[in-house]
N, C-alpha and C. Protein backbone atom coordinates (compact mmCIF):
# COMPACT_ATOMS: atom_id res chain seq x y z
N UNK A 1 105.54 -82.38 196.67
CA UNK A 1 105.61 -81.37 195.65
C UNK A 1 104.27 -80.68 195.48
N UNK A 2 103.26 -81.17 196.00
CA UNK A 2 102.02 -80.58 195.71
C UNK A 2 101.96 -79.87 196.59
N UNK A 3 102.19 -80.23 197.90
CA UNK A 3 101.98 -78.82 198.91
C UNK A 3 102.93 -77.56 198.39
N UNK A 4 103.94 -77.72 197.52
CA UNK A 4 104.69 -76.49 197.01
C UNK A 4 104.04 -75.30 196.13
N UNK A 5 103.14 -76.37 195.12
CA UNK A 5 102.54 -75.67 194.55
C UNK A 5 100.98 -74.95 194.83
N UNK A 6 100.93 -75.74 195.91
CA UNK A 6 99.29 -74.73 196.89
C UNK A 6 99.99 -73.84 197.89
N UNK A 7 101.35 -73.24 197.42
CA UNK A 7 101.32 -72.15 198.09
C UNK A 7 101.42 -70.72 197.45
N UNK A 8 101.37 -69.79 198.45
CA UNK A 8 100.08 -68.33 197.60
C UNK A 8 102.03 -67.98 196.81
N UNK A 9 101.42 -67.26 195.95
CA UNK A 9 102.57 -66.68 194.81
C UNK A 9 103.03 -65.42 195.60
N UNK A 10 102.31 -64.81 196.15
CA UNK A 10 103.10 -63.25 196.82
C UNK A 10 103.90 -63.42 198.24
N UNK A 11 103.92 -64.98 198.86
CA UNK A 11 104.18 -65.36 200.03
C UNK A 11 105.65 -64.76 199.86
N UNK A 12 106.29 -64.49 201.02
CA UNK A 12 107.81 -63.89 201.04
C UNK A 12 108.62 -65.46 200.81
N UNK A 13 109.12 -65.61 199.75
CA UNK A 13 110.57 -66.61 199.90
C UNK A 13 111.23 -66.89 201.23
N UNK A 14 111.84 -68.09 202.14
CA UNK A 14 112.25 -68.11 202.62
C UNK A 14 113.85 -67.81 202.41
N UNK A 15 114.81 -68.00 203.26
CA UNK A 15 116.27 -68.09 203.12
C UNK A 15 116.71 -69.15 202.21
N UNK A 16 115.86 -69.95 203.02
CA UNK A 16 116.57 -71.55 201.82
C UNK A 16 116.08 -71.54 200.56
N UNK A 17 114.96 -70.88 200.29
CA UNK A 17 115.08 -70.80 198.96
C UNK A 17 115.61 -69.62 198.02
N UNK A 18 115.66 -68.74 198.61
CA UNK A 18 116.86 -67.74 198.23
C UNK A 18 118.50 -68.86 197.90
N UNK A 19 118.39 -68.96 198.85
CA UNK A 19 119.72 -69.83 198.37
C UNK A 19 119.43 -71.19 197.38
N UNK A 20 118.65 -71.51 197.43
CA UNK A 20 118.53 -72.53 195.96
C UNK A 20 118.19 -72.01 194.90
N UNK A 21 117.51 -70.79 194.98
CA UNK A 21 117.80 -70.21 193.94
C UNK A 21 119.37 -69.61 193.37
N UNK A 22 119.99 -69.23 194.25
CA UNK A 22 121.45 -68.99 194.05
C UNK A 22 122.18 -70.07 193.62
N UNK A 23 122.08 -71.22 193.99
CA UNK A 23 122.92 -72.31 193.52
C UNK A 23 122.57 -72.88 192.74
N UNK A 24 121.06 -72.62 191.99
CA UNK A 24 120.46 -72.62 190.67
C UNK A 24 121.18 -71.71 189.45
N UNK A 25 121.42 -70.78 189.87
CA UNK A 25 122.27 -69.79 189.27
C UNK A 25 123.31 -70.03 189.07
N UNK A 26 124.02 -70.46 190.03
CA UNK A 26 125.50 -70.73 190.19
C UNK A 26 125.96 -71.75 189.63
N UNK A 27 124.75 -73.17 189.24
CA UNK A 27 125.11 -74.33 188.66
C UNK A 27 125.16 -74.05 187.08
N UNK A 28 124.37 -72.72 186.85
CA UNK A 28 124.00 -72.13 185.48
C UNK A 28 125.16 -71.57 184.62
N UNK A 29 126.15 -70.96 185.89
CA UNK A 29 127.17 -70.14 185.53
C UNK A 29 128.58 -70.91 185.77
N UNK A 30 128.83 -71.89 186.57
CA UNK A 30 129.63 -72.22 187.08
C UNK A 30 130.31 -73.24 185.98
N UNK A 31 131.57 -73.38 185.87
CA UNK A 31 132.55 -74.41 185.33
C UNK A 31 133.04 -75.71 185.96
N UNK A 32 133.04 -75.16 187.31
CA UNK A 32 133.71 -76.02 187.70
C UNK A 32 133.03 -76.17 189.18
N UNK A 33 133.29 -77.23 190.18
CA UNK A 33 132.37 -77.67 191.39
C UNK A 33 133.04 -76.29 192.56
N UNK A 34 134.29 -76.44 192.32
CA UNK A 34 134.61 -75.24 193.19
C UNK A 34 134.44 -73.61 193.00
N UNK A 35 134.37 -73.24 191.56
CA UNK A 35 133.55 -71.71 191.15
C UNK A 35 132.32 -71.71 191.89
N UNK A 36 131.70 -73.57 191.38
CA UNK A 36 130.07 -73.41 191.91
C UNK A 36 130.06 -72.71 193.09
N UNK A 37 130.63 -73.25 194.17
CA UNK A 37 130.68 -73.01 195.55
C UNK A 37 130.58 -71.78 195.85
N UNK A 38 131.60 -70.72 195.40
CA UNK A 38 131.79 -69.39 195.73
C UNK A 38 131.02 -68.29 195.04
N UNK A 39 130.37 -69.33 193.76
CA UNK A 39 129.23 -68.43 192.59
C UNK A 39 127.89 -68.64 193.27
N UNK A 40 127.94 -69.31 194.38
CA UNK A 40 126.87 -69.66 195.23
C UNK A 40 126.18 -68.47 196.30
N UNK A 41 127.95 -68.40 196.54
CA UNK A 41 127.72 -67.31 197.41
C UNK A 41 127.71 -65.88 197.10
N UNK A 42 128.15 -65.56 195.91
CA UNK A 42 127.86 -64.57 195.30
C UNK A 42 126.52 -64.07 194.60
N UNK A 43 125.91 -64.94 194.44
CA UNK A 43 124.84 -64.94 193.82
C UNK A 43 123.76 -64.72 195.14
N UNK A 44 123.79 -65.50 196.29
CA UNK A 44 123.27 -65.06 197.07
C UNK A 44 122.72 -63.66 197.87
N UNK A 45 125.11 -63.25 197.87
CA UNK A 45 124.64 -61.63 198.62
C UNK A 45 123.96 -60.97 197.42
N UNK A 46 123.74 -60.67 195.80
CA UNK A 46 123.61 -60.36 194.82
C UNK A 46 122.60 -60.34 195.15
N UNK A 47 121.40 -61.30 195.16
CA UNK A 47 120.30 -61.10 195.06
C UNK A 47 119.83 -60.40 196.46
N UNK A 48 120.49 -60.58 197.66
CA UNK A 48 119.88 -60.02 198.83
C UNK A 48 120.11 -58.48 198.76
N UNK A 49 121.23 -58.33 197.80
CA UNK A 49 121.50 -56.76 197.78
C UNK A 49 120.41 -56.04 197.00
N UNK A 50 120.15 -56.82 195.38
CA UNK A 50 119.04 -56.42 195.01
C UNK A 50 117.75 -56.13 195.32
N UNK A 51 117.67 -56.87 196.05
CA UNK A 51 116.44 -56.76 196.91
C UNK A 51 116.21 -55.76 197.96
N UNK A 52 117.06 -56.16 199.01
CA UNK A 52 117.54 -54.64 199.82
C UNK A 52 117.44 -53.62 199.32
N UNK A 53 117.86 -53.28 198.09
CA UNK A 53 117.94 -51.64 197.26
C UNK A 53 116.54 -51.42 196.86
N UNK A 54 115.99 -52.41 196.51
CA UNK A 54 114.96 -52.17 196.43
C UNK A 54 113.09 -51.89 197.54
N UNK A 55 113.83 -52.36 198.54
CA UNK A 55 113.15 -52.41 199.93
C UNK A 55 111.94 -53.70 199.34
N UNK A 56 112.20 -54.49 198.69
CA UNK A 56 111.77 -55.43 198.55
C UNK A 56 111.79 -57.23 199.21
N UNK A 57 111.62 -57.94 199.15
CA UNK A 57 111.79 -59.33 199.38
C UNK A 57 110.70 -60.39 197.48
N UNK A 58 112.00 -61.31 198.24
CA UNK A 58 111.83 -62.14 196.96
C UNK A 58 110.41 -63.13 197.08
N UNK A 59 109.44 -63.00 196.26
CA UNK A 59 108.44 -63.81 196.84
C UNK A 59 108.80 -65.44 196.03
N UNK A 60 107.49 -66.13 196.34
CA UNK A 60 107.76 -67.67 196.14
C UNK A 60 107.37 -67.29 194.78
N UNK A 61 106.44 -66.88 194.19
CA UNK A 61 105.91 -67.03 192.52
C UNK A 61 107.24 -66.95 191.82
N UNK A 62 108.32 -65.62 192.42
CA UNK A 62 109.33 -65.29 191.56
C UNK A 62 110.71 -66.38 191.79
N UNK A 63 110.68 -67.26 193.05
CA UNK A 63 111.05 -68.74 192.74
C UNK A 63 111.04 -69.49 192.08
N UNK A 64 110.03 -69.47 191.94
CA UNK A 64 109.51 -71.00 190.93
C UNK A 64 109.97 -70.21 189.20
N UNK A 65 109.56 -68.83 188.89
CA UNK A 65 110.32 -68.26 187.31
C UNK A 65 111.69 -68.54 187.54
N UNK A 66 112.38 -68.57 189.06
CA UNK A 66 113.83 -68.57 188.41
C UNK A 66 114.32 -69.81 188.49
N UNK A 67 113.66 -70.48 189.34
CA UNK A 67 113.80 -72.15 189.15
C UNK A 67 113.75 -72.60 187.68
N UNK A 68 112.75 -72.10 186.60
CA UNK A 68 112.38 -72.92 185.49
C UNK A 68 113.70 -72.32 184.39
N UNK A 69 114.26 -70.50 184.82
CA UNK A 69 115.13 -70.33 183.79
C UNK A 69 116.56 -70.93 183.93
N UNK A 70 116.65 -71.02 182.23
CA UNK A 70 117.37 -71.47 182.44
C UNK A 70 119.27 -70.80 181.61
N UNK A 71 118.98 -69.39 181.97
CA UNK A 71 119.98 -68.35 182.20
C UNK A 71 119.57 -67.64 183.10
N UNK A 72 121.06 -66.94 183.59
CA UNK A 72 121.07 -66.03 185.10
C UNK A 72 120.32 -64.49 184.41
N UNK A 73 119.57 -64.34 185.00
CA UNK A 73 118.87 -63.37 184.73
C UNK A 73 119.58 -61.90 184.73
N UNK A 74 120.10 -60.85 183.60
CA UNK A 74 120.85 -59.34 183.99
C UNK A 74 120.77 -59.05 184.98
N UNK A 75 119.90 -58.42 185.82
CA UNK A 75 119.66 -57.90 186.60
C UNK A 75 120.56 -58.25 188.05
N UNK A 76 121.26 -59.60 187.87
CA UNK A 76 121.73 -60.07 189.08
C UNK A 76 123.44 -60.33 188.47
N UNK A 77 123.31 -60.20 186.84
CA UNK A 77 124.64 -60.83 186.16
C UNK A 77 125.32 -59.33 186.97
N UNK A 78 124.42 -58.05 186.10
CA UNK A 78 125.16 -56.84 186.69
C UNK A 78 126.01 -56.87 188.08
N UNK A 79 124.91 -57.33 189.05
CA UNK A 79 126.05 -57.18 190.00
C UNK A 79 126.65 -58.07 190.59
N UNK A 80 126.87 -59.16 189.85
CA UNK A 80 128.29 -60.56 190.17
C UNK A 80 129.56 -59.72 188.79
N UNK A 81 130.32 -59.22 189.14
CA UNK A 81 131.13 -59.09 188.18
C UNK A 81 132.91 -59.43 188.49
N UNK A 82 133.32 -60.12 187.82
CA UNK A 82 134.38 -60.84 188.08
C UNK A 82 135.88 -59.50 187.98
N UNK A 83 136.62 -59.40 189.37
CA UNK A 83 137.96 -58.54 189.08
C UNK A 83 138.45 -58.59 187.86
N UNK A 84 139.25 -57.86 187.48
CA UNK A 84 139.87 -57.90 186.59
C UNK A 84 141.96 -57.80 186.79
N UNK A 85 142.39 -58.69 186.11
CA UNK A 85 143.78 -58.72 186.62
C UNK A 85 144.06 -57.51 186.39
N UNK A 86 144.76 -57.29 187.69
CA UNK A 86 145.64 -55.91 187.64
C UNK A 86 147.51 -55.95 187.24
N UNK A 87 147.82 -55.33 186.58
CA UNK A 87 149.07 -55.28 186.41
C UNK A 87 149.77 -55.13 188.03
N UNK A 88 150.75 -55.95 187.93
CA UNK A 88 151.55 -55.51 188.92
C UNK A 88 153.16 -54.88 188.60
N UNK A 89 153.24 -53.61 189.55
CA UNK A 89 154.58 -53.23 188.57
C UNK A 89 155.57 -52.51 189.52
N UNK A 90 156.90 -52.83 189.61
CA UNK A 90 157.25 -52.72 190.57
C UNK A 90 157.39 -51.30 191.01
N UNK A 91 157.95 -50.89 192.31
CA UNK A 91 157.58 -50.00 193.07
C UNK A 91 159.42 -49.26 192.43
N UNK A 92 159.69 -47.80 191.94
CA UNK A 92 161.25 -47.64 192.08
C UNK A 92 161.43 -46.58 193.55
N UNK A 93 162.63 -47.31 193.42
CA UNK A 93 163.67 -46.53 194.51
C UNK A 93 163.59 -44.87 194.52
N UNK A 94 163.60 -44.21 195.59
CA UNK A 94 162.99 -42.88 195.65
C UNK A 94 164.66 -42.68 196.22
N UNK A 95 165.52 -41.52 195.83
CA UNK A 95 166.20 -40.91 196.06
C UNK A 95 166.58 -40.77 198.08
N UNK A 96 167.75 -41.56 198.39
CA UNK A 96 167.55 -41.22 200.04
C UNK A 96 167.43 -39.64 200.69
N UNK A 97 167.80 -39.04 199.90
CA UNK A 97 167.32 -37.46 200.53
C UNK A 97 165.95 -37.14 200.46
N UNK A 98 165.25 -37.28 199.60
CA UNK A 98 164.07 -37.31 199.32
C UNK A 98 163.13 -38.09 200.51
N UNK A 99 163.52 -39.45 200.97
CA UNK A 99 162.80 -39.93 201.64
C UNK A 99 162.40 -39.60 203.24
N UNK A 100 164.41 -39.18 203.55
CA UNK A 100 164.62 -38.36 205.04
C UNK A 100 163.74 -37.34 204.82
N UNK A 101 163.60 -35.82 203.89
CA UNK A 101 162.58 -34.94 203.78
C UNK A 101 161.58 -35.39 204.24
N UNK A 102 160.94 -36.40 203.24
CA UNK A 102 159.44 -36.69 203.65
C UNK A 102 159.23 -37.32 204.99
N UNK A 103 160.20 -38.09 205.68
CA UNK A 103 160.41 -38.24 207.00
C UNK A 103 159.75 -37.19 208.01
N UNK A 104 160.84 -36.40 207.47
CA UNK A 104 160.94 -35.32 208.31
C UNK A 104 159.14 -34.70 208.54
N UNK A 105 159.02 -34.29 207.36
CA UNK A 105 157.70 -33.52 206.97
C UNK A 105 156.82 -34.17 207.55
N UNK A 106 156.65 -35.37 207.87
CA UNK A 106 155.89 -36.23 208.20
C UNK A 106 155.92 -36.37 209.79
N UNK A 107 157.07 -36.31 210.39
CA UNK A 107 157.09 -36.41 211.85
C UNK A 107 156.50 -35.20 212.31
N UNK A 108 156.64 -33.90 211.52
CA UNK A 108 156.95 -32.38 212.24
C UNK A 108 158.13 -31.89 213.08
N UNK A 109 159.29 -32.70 212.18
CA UNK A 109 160.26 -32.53 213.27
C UNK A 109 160.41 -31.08 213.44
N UNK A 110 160.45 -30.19 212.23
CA UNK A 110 160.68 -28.67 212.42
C UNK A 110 159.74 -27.82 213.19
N UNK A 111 158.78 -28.32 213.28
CA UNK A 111 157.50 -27.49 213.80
C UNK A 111 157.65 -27.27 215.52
N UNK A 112 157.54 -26.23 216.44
CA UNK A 112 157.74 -26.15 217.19
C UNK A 112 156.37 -26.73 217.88
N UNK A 113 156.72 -27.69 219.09
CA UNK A 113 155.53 -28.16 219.79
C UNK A 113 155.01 -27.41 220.88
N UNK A 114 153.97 -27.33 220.44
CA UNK A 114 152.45 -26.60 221.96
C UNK A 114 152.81 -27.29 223.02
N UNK A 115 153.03 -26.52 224.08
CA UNK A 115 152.46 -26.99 225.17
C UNK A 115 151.33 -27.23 225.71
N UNK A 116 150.93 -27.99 226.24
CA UNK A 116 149.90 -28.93 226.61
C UNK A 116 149.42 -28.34 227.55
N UNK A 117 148.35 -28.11 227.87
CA UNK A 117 147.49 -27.06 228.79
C UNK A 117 146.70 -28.45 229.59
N UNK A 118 146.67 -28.48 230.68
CA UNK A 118 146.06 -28.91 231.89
C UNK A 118 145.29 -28.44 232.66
N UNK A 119 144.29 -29.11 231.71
CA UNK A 119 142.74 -28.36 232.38
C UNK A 119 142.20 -29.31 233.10
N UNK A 120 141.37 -29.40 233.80
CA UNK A 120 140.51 -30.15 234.36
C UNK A 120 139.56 -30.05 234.29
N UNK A 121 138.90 -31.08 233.54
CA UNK A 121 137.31 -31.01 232.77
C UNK A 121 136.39 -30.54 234.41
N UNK A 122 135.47 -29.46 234.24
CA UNK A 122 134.30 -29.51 235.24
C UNK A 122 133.67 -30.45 235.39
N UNK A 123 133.33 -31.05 235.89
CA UNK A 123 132.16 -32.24 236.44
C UNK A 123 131.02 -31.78 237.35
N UNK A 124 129.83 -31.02 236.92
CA UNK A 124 129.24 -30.65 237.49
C UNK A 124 128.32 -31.45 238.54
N UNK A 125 128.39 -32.85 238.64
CA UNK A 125 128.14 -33.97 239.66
C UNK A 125 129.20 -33.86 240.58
N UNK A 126 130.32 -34.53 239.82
CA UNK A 126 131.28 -34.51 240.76
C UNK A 126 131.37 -33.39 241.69
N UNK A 127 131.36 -32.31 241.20
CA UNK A 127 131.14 -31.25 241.75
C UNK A 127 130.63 -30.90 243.30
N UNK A 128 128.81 -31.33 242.88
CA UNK A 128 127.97 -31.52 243.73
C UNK A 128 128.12 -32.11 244.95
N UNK A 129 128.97 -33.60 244.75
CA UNK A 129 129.01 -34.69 245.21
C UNK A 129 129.90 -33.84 246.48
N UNK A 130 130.53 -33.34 245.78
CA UNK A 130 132.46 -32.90 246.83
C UNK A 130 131.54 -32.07 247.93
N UNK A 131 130.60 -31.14 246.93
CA UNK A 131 130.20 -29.93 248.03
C UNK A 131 129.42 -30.34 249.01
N UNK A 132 128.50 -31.46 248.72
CA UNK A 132 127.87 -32.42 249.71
C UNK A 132 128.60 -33.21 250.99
N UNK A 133 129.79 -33.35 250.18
CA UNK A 133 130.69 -34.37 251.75
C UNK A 133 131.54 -33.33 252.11
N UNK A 134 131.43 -32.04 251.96
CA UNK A 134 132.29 -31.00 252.62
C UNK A 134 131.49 -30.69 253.86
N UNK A 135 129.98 -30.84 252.97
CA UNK A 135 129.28 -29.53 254.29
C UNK A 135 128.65 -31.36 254.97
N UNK A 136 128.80 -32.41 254.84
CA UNK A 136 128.21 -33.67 255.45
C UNK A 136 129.68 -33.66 256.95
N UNK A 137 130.77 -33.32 256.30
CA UNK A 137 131.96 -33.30 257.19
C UNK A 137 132.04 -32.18 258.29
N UNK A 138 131.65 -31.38 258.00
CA UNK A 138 131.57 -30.04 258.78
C UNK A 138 130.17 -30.65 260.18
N UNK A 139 129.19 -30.82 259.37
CA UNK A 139 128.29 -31.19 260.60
C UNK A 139 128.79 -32.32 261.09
N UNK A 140 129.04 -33.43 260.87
CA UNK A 140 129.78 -34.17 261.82
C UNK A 140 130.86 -33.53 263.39
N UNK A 141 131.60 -32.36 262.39
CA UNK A 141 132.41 -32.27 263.31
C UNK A 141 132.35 -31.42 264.94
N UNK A 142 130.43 -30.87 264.16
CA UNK A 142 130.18 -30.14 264.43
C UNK A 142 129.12 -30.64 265.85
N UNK A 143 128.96 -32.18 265.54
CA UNK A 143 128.31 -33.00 266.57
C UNK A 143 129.01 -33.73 267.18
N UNK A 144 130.29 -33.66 266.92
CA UNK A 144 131.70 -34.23 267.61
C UNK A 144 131.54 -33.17 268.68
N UNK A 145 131.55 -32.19 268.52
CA UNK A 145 132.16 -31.06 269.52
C UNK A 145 131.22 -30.77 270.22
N UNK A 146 130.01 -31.25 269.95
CA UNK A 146 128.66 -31.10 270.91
C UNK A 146 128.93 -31.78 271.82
N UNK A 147 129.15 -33.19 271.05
CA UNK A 147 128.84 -34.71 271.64
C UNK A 147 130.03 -34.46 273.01
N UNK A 148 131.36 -34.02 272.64
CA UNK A 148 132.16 -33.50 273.53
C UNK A 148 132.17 -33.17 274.89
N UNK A 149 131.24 -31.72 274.54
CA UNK A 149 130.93 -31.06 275.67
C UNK A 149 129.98 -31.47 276.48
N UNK A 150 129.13 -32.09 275.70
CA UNK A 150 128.11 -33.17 277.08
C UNK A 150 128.58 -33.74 277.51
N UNK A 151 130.06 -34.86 277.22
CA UNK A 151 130.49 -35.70 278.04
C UNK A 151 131.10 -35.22 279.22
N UNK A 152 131.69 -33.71 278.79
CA UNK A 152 132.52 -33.03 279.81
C UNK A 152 131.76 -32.59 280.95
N UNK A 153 130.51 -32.22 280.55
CA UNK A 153 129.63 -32.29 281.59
C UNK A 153 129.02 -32.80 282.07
N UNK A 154 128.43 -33.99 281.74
CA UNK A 154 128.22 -35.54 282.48
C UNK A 154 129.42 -35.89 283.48
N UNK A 155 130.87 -35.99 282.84
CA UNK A 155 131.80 -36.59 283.81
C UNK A 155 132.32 -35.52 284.80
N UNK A 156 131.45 -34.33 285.22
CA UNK A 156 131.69 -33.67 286.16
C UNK A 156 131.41 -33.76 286.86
């Protein structure tokens, strides 16, 4: 415990104590062992968010203040805030003509469809590439027909 307290106050908090501080919190707020758990983890992203918004990090000095309190501090209550039940209520029956319409409206069945145009994207490589093994094919054929005529005249 003494090496805890010879350390500098502006040092950045680690993770783990970010999180003991959260489950400091959470033991503060919590009812029950299983709230604890999930008030654990709320309290956690809470404070990392706070912090984040603030382009801040939590140092060790401000550890050890939230270690000693002993309520969750506003600033973090604000943003743990518990849903609120929503009514649930049932959904009514929509008229079947009504629904075919919106069907409809929804497919575009009435709308007359575009034809689809078939383009072929340019590829100005590809391009290159083609015009390269056109004129690479041409001289070949073009040393075929050399190569040819020397033989014809050799085997004479």
């Amino acid at each position: 415990m003494n090496n805890f307290l010879m350390i500098d106050n502006n040092r950045i908090a680690s993770a783990k104590q970010v999180y003991g501080v959260a489950c400091h919190f959470a033991n503060i707020h919590a009812k029950s062992p299983s709230e604890r758990y999930g008030l654990t983890k709320v309290f956690y992203a809470s404070m990392n968010k706070f912090y984040g918004d603030q382009d801040a990090h939590m140092t060790h000095g401000e550890v050890t203040d939230f270690f000693n309190h002993q309520v969750v501090p506003a600033q973090f209550l604000e943003l743990v805030r518990k849903p609120k039940a929503v009514k649930k209520t049932k959904a009514k029956a929509k008229p079947k003509a009504q629904t075919v319409q919106l069907a409809e409206i929804a497919l575009d069945v009435n709308k007359p469809k575009a034809k689809a145009k078939k383009s072929t994207p340019v590829n100005s490589v590809a391009k290159k590439m083609d015009d390269r093994i056109t004129t690479l094919e041409t001289k070949v054929s073009e040393v075929d027909t050399k190569l040819d005529a020397i033989l014809a005249i050799l085997s004479k």
